[in-house]
Protein backbone atom coordinates (compact mmCIF):
# COMPACT_ATOMS: atom_id res chain seq x y z
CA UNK A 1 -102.19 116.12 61.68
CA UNK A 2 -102.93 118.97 63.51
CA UNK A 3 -104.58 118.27 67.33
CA UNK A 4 -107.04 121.65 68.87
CA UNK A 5 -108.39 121.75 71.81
CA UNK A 6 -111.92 122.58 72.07
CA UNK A 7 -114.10 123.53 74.76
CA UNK A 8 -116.90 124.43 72.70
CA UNK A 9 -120.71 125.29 74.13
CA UNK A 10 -123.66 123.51 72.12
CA UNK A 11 -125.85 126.44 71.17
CA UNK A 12 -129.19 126.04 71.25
CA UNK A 13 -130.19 127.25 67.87
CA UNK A 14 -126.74 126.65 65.92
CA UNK A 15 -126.63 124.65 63.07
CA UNK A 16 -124.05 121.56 63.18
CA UNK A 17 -122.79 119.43 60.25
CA UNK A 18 -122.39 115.54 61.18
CA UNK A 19 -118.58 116.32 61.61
CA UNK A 20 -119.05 118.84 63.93
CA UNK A 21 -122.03 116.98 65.94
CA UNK A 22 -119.30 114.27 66.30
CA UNK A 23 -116.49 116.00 67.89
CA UNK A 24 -118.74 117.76 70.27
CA UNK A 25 -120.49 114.28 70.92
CA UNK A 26 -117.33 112.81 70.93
CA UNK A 27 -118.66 109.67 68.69
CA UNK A 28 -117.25 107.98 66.08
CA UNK A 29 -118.67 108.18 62.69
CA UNK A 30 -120.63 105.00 62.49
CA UNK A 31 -122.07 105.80 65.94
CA UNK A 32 -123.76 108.92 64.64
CA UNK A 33 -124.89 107.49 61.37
CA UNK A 34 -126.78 104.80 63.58
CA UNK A 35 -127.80 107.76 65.95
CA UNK A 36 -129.14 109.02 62.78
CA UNK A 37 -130.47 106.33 61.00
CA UNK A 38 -132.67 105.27 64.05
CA UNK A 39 -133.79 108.64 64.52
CA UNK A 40 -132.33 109.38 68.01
CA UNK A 41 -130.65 112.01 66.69
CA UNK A 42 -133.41 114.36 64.35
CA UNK A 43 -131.71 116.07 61.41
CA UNK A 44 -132.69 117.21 57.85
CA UNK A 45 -130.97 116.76 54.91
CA UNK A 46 -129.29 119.76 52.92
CA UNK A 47 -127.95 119.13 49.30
CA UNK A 48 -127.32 115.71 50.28
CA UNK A 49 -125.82 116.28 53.49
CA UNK A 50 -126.90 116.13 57.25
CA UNK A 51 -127.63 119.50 59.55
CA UNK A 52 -128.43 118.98 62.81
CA UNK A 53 -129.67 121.66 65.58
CA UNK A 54 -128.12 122.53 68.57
CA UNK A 55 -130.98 121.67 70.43
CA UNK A 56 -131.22 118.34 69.19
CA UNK A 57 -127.72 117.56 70.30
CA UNK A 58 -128.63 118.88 73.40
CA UNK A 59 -131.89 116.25 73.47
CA UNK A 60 -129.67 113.43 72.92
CA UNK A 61 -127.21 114.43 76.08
CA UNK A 62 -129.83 115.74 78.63
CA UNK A 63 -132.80 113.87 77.99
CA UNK A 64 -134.30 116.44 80.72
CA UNK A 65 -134.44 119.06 78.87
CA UNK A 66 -136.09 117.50 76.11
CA UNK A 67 -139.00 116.22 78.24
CA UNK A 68 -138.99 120.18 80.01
CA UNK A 69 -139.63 121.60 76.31
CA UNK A 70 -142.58 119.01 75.58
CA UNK A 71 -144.12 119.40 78.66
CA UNK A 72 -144.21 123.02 78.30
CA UNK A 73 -145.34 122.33 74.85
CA UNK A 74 -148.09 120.31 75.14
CA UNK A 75 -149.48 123.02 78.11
CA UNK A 76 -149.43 125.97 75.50
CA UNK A 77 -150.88 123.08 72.69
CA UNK A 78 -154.13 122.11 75.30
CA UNK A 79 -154.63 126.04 76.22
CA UNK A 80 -154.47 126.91 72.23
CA UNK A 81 -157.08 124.30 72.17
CA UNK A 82 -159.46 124.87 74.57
CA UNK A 83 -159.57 129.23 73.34
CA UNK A 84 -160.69 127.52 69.63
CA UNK A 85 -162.81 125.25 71.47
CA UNK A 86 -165.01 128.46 73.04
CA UNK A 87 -165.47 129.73 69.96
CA UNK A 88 -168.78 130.18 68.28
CA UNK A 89 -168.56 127.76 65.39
């Protein structure tokens, strides 16, 4: 068995198989399958197998940053809304 160590930064907009999303979690396997399963953790499915974001990693560990990106979301959302709300229709 071969031991590494890793000091390895969570990009942003990497993709991560369950494996990897683990070992940089530092969970065990049935952990993230629950993390999964209840939807904490948001991931798609690719030929059968999980792919998760970098940025949804980085949800799950600072929960700040999460609530930083809806905020700003929901600002650009309501001033989207109001320019299609002025026009002529």
């Amino acid at each position: 068995m071969k031991y590494i160590h890793m000091h390895e930064e969570i990009k942003e907009n990497a993709v991560y198989t369950t494996e990897e999303a683990r070992n940089l979690l530092k969970i065990s396997e049935s952990t993230i399958k629950r993390l999964l399963k209840r939807g904490l953790l948001r991931a798609n499915k690719v030929g059968g197998q999980y792919r998760i974001m970098g940025k949804e990693i980085l949800r799950l560990i600072l929960p700040e940053l999460g609530q930083k990106s809806e905020k700003a979301y929901l600002q650009v959302k309501k001033h989207v809304v109001d320019i299609i709300n002025k026009w002529p229709g």
